[in-house]
Structure formats: C-alpha cells, structure tokens
Protein backbone atom coordinates (compact mmCIF):
# COMPACT_ATOMS: atom_id res chain seq x y z
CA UNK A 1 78.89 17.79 132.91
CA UNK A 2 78.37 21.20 131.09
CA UNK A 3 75.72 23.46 132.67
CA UNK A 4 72.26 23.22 130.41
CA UNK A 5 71.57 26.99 129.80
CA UNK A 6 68.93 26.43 127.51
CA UNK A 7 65.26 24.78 129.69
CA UNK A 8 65.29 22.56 131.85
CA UNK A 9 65.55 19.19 131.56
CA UNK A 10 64.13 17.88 134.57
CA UNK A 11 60.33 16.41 135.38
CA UNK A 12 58.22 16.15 138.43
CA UNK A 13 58.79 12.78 139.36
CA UNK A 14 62.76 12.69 138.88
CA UNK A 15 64.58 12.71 142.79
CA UNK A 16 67.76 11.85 141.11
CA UNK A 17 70.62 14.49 142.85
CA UNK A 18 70.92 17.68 140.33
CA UNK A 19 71.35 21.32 140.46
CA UNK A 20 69.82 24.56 139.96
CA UNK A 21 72.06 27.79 139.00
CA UNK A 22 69.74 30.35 139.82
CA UNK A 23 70.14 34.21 138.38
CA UNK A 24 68.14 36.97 138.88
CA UNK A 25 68.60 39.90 136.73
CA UNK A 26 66.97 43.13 136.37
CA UNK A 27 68.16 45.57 133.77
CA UNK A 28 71.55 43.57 133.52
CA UNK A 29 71.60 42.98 129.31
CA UNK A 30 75.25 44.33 128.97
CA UNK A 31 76.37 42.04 131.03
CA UNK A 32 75.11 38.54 130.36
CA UNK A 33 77.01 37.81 126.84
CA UNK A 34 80.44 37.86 129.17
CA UNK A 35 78.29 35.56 132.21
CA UNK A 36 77.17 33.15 129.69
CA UNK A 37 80.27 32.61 127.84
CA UNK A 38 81.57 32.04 131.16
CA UNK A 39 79.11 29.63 132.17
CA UNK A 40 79.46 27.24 129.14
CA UNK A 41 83.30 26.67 130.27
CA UNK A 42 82.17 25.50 133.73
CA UNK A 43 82.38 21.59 134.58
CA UNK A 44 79.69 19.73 137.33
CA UNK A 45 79.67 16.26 138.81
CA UNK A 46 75.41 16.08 138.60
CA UNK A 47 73.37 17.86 135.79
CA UNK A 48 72.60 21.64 136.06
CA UNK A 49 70.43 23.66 134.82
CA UNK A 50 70.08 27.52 134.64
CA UNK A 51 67.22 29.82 135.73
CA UNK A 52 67.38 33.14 134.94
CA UNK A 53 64.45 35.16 136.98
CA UNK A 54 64.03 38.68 134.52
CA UNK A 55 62.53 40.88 137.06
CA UNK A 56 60.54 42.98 134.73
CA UNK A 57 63.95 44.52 132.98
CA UNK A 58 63.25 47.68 130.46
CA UNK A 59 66.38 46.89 128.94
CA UNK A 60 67.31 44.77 126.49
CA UNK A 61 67.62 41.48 129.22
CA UNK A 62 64.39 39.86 128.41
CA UNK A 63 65.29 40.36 124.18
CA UNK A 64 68.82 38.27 124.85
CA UNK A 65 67.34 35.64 127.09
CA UNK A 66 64.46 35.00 124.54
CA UNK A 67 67.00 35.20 121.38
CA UNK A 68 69.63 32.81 123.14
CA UNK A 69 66.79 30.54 124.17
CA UNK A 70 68.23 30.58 127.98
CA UNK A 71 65.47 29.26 130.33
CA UNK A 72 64.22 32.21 132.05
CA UNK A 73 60.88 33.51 133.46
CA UNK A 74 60.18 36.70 133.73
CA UNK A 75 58.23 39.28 135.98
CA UNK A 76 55.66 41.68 134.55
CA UNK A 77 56.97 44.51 136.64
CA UNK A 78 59.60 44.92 139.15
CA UNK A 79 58.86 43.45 142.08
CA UNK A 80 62.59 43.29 144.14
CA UNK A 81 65.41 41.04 144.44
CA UNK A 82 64.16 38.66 147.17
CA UNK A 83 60.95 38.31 145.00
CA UNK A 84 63.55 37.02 142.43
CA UNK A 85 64.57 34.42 144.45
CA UNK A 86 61.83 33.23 145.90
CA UNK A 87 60.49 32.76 142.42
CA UNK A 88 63.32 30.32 141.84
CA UNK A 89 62.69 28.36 144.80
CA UNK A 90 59.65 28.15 144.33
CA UNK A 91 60.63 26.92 141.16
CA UNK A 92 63.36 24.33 141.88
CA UNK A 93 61.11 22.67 144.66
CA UNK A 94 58.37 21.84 141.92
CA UNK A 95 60.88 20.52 139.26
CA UNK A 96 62.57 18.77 142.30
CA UNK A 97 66.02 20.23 142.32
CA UNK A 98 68.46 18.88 145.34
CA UNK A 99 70.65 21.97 145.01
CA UNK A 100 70.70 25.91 144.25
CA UNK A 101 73.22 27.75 143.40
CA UNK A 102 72.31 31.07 143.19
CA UNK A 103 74.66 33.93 141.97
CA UNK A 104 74.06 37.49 140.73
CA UNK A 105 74.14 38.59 136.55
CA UNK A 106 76.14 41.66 137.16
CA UNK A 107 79.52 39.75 136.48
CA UNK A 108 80.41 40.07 139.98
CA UNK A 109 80.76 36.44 140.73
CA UNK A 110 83.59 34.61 138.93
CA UNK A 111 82.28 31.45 137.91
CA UNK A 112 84.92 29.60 139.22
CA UNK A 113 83.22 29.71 142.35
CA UNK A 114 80.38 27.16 141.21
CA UNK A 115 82.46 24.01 141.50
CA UNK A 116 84.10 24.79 144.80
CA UNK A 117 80.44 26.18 146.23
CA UNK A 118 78.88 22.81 145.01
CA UNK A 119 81.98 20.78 146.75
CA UNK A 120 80.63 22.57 150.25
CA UNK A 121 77.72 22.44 149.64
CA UNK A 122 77.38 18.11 149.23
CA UNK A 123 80.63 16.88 151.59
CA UNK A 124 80.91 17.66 155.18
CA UNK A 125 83.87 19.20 156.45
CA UNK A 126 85.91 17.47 159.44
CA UNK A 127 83.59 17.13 162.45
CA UNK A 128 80.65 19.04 161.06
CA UNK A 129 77.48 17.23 159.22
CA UNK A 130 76.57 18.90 155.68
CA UNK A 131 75.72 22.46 155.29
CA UNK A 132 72.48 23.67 154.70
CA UNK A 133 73.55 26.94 153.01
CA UNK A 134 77.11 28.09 151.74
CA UNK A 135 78.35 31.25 151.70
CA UNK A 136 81.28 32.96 148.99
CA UNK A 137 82.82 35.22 151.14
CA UNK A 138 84.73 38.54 149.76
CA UNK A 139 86.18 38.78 153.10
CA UNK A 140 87.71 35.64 154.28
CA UNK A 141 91.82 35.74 154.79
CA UNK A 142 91.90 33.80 152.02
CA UNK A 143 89.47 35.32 149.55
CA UNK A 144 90.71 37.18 146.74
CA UNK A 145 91.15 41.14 147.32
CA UNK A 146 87.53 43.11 146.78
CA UNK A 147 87.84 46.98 147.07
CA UNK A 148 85.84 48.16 149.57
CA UNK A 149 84.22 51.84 150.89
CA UNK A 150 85.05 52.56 154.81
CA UNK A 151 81.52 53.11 154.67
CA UNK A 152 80.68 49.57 153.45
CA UNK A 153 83.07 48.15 155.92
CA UNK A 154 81.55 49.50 158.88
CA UNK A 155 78.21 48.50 157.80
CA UNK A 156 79.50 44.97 157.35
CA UNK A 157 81.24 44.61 160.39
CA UNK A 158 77.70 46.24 162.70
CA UNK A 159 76.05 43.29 160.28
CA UNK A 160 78.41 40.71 161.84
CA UNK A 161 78.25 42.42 165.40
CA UNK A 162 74.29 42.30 165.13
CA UNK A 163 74.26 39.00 163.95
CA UNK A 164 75.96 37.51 166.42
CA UNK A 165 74.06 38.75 169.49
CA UNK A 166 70.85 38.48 168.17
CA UNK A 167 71.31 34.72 167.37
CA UNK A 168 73.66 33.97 169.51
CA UNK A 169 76.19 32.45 166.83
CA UNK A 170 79.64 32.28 167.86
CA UNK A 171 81.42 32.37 164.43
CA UNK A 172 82.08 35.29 162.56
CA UNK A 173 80.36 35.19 158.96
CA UNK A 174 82.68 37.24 157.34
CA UNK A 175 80.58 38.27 154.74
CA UNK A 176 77.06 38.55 155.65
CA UNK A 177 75.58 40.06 152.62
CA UNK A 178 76.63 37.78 149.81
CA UNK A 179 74.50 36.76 147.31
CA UNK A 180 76.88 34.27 145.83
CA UNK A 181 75.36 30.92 147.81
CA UNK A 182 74.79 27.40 147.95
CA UNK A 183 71.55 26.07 149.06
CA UNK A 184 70.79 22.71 149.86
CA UNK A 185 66.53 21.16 149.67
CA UNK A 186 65.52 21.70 153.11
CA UNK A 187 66.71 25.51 153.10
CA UNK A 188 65.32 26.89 149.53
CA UNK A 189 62.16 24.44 150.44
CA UNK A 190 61.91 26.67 153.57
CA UNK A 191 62.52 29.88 151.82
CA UNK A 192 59.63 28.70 149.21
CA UNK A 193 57.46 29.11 151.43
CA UNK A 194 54.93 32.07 152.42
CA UNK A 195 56.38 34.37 154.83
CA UNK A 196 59.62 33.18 155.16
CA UNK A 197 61.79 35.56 152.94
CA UNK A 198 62.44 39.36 152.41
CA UNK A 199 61.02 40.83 149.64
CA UNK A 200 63.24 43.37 149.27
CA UNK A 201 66.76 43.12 151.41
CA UNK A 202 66.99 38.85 152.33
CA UNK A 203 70.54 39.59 153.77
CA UNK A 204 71.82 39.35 157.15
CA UNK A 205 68.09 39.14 158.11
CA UNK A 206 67.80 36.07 156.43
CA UNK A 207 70.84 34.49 157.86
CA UNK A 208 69.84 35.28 161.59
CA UNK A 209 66.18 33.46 160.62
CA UNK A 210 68.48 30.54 159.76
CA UNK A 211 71.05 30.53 162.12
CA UNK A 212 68.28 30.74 165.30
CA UNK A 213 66.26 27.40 162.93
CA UNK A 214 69.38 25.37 163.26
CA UNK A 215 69.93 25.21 159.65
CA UNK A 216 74.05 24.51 159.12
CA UNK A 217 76.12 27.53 157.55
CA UNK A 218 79.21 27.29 156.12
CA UNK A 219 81.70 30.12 154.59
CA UNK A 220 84.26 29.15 152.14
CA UNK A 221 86.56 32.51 150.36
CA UNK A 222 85.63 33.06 147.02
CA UNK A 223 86.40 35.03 143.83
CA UNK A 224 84.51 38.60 143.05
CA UNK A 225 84.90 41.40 141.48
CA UNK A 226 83.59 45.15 141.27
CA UNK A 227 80.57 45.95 139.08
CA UNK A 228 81.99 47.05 135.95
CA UNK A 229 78.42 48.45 133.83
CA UNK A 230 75.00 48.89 135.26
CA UNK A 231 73.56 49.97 138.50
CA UNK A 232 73.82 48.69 142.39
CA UNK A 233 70.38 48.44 144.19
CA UNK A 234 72.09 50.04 147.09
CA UNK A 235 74.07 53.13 145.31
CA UNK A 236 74.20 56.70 147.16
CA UNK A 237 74.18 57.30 150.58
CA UNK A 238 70.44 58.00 151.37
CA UNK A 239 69.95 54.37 149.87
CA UNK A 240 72.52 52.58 151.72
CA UNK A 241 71.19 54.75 155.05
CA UNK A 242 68.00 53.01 154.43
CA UNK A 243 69.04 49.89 153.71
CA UNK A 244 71.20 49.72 157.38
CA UNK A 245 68.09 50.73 159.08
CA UNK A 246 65.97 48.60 157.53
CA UNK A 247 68.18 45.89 157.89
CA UNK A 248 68.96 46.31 161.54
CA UNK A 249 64.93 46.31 162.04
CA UNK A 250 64.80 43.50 160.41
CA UNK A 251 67.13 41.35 162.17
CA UNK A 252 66.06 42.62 165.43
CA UNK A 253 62.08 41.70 164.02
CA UNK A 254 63.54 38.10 163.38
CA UNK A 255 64.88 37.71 166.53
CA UNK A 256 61.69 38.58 168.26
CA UNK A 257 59.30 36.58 165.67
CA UNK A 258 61.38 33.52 166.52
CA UNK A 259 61.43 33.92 170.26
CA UNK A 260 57.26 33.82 170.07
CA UNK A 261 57.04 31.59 166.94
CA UNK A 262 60.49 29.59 166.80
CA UNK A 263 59.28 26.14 168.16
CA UNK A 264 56.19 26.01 165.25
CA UNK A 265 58.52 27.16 162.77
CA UNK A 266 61.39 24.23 163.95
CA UNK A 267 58.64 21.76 163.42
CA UNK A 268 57.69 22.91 159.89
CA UNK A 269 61.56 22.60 159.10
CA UNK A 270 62.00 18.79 160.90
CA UNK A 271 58.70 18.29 158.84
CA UNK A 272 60.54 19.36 155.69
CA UNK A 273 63.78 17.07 156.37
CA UNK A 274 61.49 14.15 157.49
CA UNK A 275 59.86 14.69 154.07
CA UNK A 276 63.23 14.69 152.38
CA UNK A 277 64.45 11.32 154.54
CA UNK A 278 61.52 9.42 152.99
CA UNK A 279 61.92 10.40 149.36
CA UNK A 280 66.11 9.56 149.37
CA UNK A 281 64.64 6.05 150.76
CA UNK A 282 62.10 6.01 147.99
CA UNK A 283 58.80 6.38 149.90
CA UNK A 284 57.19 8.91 148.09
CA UNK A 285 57.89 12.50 146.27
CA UNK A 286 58.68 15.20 147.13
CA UNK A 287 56.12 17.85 148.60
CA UNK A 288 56.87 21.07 150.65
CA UNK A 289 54.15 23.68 150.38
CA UNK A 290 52.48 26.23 152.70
C-alpha cells in the first residue's frame, strides 16, 4: 500500500493494525519536495498515513504543506523538537494508530529505511518477543558509511558508556541519538503522556527511561545521509557543549527519578499493555491518558 500523504484516513473507533509516519519539521521547506517525492515511491503491508508536525517554521514549510494538502498541524511558535513529537503521539493515540514511524524532514533518512523499520518493528527476532521501539542505526557494522566529527564520535561513544551504567543494559546501542525510529502502542502511548518526554533533547535520556521500564529495544543498520541545506539544532561548539551537559544531567536525573518512582511508573506501563490486550481481544477501545 502507498503511504496516504494527504489527511488521515483513520477514525476513533477503528483498532484495525495501521501506521503513522510521523515528521517534524521546523524551517525545513527546501527540503520536503525531494522527501515527498520519495515517500510516494515507498510500499507498506498496513495503511499509513503521514503527519507532518510544522513547529512554527518562518519559512516557506507551512506554505508547501498547505499548497500540497499534506496532513500537517502546525505550532504557533517554536516550541522544540521533543514538543514535535509528543504532539504526534499524542496524536496517533487519539486516531488509534498501532505504529509510528517517526523520521526527520531534513532528507537525512533514506526512505528505504521505512519498510525494513516496520519489518522490526511487528516480527520478533529469534529468541526475543517484539520490540517496543526500533532504532536506524548510522553506526552498526553493517550500516551504510555516515561521515562523522571526532568530536561527535566521542560524544556518542560517552552516550553509550553512560547509558549502559546508568541502566544497567548490557548491549551496546550503537547509535543512541537517532531520530530515525519505530515505535510500537504501548511506547508512543507512554511518551503521550505528561511528564514523560524531553522537551527539548529526548535522546539518550529517553532511551535510559525506557530501557530501566522494560520496554524492548531493538537496533537494525540503516541508510543516512549528511544534511545537505538548512540548519542542525546542535551546530557550533558552544551548542553541542550544552547539549552533552545537558544530556548527561539528564540521564543521570532519569536514573535517579526511576530509582524513587520506577515501580508507579512500571504499573502505569503494565496498565497501558493490559489496556492494549483487551482491545486486540475486542473488549473495548482504546484509552491511555494522564
């Protein structure tokens, strides 16, 4: 099935298994003509729908969505990437979505990467039960070659070493600060909710909050490439000095929120996959709010 760019087709009381390609963009108009063309040649097993989240562009992004009648909604100011997101969770769990598949507008993400994120995403891979969230990894041996600063590197790899011994995870999650992702119900129906997301930075952060809530991660290599026009959120130094230290902070904040709050916040996530056993019976809707 092609992806529906153009509103979504979906109503409230629909729990039939489809998919949400979610897009935040701010200030991104020179590079969605090249996205979208892209995203009409891409082939799904379920419907799919797009969601672009305009997060209050002064460009010409909010003009193109409107004129190519893609379903978008838009912000009245900037209010930050993880806003973005949240928006669209909050989003697909009130049109009752089943997946997300969220992926940035800058043309980094080739779009190639949809089908083979959606194949993680809904089969479970030998021994393991089905991920909650899957990430495209840049860095994987076998992920396609991404050029990358020393700089950059070492922040990634103090990600990874933080990561792991704050949470306690034994794999390595090769790239921890994707934003190419799969997301299954129970994990963007956690995210929805207040309190639960960054606002600015949901990174490595994010993925530590998840790991230490038993939520299943997976990592599969995938296809990327440099930004080509507009502007990184995280370009010069002084920016990407304040981004490791408030992402370090952040992590470490997790990993002390949890320790005090983790078994309340484990039984607001069984809550949220009891919720989701009864509606794939057919007892009821869905409903996750907070």
């Amino acid at each position: 099935m092609k992806i529906n760019v153009k509103s979504d087709r979906v109503t409230g009381d629909d729990i039939s298994p489809k998919l949400l390609i979610l897009i935040p963009a701010y200030n991104e108009a020179p590079n969605l003509k090249g996205l979208f063309e892209e995203l009409d040649t891409v082939d799904l097993p379920i419907p799919a729908d797009i969601l672009v989240v305009n997060d209050g562009s002064t460009d010409g992004t909010g003009e193109f969505l409107r004129n190519h009648g893609i379903n978008h909604i838009t912000a009245l100011y900037n209010l930050g990437y993880g806003c973005s997101l949240q928006s669209g969770y909050k989003y697909a769990v009130r049109r009752n979505y089943t997946y997300i598949i969220q992926m940035d507008a800058d043309g980094q993400h080739d779009v190639l990467n949809i089908p083979r994120i959606f194949q993680a995403l809904t089969e479970a891979a030998p021994g393991e039960k089905k991920p909650d969230i899957v990430l495209g990894s840049r860095f994987m041996p076998d992920s396609a070659p991404f050029p990358v600063s020393p700089l950059k590197r070492a922040a990634y790899a103090w990600f990874r070493f933080l990561l792991q011994h704050v949470t306690g995870f034994r794999k390595t999650l090769y790239d921890p600060t994707t934003g190419l992702q799969g997301l299954s119900r129970a994990a963007f129906a956690y995210y929805s909710m207040y309190g639960n997301f960054d606002a600015l930075y949901p990174d490595v952060n994010v993925l530590a909050q998840m790991v230490l809530l038993q939520f299943t991660i997976r990592q599969i290599p995938a296809v990327m490439y440099p930004r080509e026009t507009g502007k990184s959120m995280h370009t010069g130094i002084l920016r990407q000095g304040a981004y490791m230290i408030h992402m370090t902070l952040s992590v470490l904040a997790v990993g002390i929120r949890l320790r005090v709050k983790g078994q309340e916040e484990r039984q607001i996530v069984q809550q949220i996959r009891e919720n989701m056993d009864v509606e794939e019976s057919g007892g009821g809707r869905r409903r996750e709010s907070r």
